[in-house]
C-alpha atoms as a PDB file:
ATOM      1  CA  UNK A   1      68.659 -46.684   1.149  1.00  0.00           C
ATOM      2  CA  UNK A   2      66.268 -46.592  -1.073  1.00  0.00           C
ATOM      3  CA  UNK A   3      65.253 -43.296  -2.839  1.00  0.00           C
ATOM      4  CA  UNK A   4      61.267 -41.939  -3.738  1.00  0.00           C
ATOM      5  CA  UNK A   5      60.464 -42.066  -7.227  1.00  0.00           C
ATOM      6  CA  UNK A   6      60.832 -38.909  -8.713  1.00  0.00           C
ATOM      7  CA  UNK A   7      57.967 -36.732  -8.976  1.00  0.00           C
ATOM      8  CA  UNK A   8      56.141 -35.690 -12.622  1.00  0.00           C
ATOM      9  CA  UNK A   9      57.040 -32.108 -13.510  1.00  0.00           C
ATOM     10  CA  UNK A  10      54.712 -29.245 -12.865  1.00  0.00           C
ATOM     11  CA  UNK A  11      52.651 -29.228 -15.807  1.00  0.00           C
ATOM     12  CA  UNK A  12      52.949 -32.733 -17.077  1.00  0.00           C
ATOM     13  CA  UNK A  13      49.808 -35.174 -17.210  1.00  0.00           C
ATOM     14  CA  UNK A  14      50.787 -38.248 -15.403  1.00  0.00           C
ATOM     15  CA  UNK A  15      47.537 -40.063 -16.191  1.00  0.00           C
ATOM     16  CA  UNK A  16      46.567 -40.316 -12.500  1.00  0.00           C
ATOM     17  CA  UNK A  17      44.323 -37.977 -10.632  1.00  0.00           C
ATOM     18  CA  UNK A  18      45.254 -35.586  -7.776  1.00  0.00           C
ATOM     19  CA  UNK A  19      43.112 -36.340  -4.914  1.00  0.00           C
ATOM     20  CA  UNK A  20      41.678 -33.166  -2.989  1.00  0.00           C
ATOM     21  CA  UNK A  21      43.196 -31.933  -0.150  1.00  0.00           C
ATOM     22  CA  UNK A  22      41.286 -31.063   2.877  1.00  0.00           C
ATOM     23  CA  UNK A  23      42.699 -27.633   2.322  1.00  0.00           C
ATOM     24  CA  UNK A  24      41.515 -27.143  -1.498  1.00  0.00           C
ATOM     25  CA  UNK A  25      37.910 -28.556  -0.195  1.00  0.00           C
ATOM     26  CA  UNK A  26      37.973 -25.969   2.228  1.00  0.00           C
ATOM     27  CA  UNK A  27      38.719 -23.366  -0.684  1.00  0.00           C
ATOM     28  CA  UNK A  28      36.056 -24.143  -2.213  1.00  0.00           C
ATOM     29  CA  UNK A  29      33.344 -23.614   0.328  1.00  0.00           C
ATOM     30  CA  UNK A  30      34.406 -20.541   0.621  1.00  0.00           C
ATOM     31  CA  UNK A  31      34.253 -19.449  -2.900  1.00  0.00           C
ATOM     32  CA  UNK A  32      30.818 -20.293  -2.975  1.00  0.00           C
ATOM     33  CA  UNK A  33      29.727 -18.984   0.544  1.00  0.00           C
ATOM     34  CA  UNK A  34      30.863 -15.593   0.609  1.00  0.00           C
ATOM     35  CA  UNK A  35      29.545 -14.458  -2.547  1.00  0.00           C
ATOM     36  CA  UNK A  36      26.129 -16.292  -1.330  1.00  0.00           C
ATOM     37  CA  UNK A  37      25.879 -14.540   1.878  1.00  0.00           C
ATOM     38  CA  UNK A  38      26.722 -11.240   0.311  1.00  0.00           C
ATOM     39  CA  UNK A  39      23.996 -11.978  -2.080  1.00  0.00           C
ATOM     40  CA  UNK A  40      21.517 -12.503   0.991  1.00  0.00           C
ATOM     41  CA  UNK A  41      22.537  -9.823   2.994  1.00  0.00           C
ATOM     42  CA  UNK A  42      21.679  -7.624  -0.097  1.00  0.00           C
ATOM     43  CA  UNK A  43      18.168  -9.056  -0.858  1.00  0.00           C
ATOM     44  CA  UNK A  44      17.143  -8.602   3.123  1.00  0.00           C
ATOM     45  CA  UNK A  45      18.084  -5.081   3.029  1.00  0.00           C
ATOM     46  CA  UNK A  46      16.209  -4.386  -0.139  1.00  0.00           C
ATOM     47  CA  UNK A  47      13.536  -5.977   1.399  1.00  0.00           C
ATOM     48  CA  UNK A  48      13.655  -3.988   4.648  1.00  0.00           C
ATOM     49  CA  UNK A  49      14.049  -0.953   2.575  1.00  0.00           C
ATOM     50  CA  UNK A  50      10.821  -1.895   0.493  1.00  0.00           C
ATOM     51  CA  UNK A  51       8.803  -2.398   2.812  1.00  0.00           C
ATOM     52  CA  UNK A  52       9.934   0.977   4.853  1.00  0.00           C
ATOM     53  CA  UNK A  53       9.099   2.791   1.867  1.00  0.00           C
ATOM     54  CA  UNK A  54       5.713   0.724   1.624  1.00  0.00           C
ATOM     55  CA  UNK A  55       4.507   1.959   5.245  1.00  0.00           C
ATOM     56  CA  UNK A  56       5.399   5.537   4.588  1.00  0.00           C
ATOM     57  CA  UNK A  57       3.851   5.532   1.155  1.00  0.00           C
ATOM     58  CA  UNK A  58       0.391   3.955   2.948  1.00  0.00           C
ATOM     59  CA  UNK A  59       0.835   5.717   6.389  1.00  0.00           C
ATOM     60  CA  UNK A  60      -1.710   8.302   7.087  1.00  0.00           C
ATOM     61  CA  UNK A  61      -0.778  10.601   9.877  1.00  0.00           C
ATOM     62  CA  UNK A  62      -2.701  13.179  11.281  1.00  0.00           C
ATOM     63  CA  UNK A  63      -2.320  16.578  10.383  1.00  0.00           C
ATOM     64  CA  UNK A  64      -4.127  18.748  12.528  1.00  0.00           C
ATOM     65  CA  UNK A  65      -3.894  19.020  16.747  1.00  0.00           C
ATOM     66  CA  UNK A  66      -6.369  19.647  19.220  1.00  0.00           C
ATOM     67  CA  UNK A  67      -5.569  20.252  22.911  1.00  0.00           C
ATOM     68  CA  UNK A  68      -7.725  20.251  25.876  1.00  0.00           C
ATOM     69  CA  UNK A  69      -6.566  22.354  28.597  1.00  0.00           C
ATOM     70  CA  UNK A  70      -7.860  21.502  32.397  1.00  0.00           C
ATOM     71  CA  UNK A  71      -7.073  22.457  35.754  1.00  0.00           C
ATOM     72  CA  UNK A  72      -6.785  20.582  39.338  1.00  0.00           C
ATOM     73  CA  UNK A  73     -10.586  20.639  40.376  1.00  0.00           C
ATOM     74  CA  UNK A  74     -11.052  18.492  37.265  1.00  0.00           C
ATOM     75  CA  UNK A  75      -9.050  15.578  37.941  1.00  0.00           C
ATOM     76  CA  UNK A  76     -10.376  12.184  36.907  1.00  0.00           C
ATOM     77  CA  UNK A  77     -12.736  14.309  34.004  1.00  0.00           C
ATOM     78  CA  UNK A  78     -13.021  12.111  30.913  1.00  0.00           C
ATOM     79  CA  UNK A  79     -12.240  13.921  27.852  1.00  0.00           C
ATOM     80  CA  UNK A  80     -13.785  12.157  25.212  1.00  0.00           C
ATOM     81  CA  UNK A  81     -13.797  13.473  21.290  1.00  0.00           C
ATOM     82  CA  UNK A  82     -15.540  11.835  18.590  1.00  0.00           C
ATOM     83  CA  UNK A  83     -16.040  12.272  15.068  1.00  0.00           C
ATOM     84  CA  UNK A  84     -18.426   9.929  12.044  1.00  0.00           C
ATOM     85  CA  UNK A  85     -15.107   9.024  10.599  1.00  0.00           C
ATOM     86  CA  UNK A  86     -13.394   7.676  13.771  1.00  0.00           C
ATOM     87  CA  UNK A  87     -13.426   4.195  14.009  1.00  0.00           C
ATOM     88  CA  UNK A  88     -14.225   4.987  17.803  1.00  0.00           C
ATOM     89  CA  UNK A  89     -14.152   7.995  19.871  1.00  0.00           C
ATOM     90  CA  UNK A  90     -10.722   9.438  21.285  1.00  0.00           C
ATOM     91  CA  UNK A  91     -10.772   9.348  25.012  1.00  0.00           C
ATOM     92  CA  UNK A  92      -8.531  10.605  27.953  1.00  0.00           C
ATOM     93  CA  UNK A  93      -8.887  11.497  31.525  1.00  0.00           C
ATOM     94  CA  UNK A  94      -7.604  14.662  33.221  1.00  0.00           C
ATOM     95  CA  UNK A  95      -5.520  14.602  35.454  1.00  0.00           C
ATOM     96  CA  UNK A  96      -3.514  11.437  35.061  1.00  0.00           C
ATOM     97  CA  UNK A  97      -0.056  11.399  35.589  1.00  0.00           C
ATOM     98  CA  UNK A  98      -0.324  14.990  36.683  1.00  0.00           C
ATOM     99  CA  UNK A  99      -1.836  15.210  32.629  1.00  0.00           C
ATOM    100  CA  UNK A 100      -4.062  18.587  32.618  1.00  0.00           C
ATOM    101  CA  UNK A 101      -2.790  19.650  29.225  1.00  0.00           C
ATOM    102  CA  UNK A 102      -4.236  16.108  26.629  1.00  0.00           C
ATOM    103  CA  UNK A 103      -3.920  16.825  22.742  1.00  0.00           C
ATOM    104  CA  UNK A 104      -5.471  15.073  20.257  1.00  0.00           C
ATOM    105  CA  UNK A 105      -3.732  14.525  16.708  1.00  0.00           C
ATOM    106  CA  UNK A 106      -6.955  14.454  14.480  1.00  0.00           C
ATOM    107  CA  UNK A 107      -7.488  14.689  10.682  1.00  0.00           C
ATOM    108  CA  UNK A 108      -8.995  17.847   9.271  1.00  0.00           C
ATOM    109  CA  UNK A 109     -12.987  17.312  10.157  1.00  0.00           C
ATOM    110  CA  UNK A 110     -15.746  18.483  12.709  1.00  0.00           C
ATOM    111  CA  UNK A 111     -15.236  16.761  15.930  1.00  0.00           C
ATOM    112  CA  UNK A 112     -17.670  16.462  19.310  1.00  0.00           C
ATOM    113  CA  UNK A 113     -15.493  17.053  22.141  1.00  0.00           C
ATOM    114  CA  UNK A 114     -17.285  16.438  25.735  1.00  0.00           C
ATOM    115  CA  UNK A 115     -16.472  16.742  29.405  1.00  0.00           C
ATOM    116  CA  UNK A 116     -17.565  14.508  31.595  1.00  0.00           C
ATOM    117  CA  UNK A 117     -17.245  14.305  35.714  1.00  0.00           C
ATOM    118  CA  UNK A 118     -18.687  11.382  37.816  1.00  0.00           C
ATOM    119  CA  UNK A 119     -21.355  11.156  35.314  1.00  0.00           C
ATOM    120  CA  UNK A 120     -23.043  14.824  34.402  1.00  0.00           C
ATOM    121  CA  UNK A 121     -21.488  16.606  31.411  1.00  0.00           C
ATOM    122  CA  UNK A 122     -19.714  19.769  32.036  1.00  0.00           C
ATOM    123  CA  UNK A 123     -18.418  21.009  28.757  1.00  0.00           C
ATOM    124  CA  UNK A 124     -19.931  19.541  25.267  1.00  0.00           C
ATOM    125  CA  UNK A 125     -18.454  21.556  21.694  1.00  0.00           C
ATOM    126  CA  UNK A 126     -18.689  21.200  17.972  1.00  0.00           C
ATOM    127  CA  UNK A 127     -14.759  21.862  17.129  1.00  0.00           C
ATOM    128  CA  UNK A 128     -13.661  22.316  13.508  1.00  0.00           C
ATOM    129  CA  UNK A 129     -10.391  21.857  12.302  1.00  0.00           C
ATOM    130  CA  UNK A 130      -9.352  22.501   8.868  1.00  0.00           C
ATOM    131  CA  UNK A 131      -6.400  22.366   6.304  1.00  0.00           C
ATOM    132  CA  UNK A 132      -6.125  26.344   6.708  1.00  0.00           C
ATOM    133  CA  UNK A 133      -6.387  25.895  10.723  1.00  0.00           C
ATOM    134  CA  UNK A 134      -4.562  23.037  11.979  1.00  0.00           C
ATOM    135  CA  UNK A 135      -4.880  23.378  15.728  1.00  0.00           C
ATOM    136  CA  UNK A 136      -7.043  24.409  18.138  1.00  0.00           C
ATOM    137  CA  UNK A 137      -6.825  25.155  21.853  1.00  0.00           C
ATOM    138  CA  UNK A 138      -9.875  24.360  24.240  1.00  0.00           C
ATOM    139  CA  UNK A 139      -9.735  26.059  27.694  1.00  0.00           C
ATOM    140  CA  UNK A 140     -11.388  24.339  30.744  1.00  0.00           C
ATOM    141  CA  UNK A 141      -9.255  25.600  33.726  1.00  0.00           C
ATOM    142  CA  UNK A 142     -11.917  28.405  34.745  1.00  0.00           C
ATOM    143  CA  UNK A 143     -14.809  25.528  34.463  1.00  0.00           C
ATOM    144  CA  UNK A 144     -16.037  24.510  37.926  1.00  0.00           C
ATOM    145  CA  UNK A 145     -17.155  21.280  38.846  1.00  0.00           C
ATOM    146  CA  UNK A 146     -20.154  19.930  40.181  1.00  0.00           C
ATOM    147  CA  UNK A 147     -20.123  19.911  43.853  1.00  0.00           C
ATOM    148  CA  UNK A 148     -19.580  16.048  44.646  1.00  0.00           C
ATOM    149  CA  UNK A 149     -22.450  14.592  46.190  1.00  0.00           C
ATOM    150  CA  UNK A 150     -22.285  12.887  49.859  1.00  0.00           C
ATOM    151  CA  UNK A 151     -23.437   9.414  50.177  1.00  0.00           C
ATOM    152  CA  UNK A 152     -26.553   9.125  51.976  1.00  0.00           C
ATOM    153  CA  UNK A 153     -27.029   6.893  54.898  1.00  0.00           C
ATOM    154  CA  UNK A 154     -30.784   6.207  55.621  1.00  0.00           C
ATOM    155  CA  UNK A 155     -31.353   5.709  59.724  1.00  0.00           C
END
């Protein structure tokens, strides 16, 4: 029997070069993809975290409240408040969803706010709300409607 030559010592330079093992390949990708992902992981959350702080820093959120209070014979009123500075009047409609309590979260100004039932206006206001008085309260619930008109039939 024959016997393998004997290996080069631990240390010793042979002259011939160590292919890689699948192994040590393996290794290697790893050293350099871990610290990679870590490094992208990082950079999304300081992104996220930048641009959190840039919609808080350019958010402008009302500050002042107005509610319009209505009652049962008002159902299906629109509630409509508008203002120069609104980009288009604020509207709701009583009633809906069981809704007779509607606020409206305004910035500090002079606001129109106007009633409207099946056409004819029941309730039109000039409503300030200021720094020093940040919410008002409109009552409707003792306003009566119009009696609702029957169709007419001609013979």
């Amino acid at each position: 029997m024959s016997q393998p030559p004997p290996s080069p010592p631990p240390g010793s330079n042979s002259g011939a070069a160590h292919a890689p093992t699948p192994q040590s390949i393996l290794q290697e990708r790893r050293r350099r993809w871990v610290p990679t992902m870590i490094a992208l992981a990082v950079l999304l959350f300081l992104a996220t975290e930048a641009l959190l702080y840039y919609r808080w820093a350019t958010m402008n959120e009302p500050t002042c409240v107005l509610i319009v209070d209505g009652a049962a014979p008002l159902r299906g009123a629109q509630v409509t408040v508008n203002a120069p500075r609104l980009p288009k009047p604020y509207t709701a409609t009583l009633g809906e969803g069981e809704r007779f309590t509607l606020p409206f979260y305004l910035e500090p100004d002079t606001y129109t706010v106007t009633l409207t039932l099946r056409g004819t206006t029941l309730y039109e206001r000039q409503v300030e709300l200021t720094n020093r008085e940040r919410g008002k309260e409109i009552d409707l619930s003792m306003l009566t409607p119009p009696p609702a008109t029957a169709p007419t039939t001609a013979p």
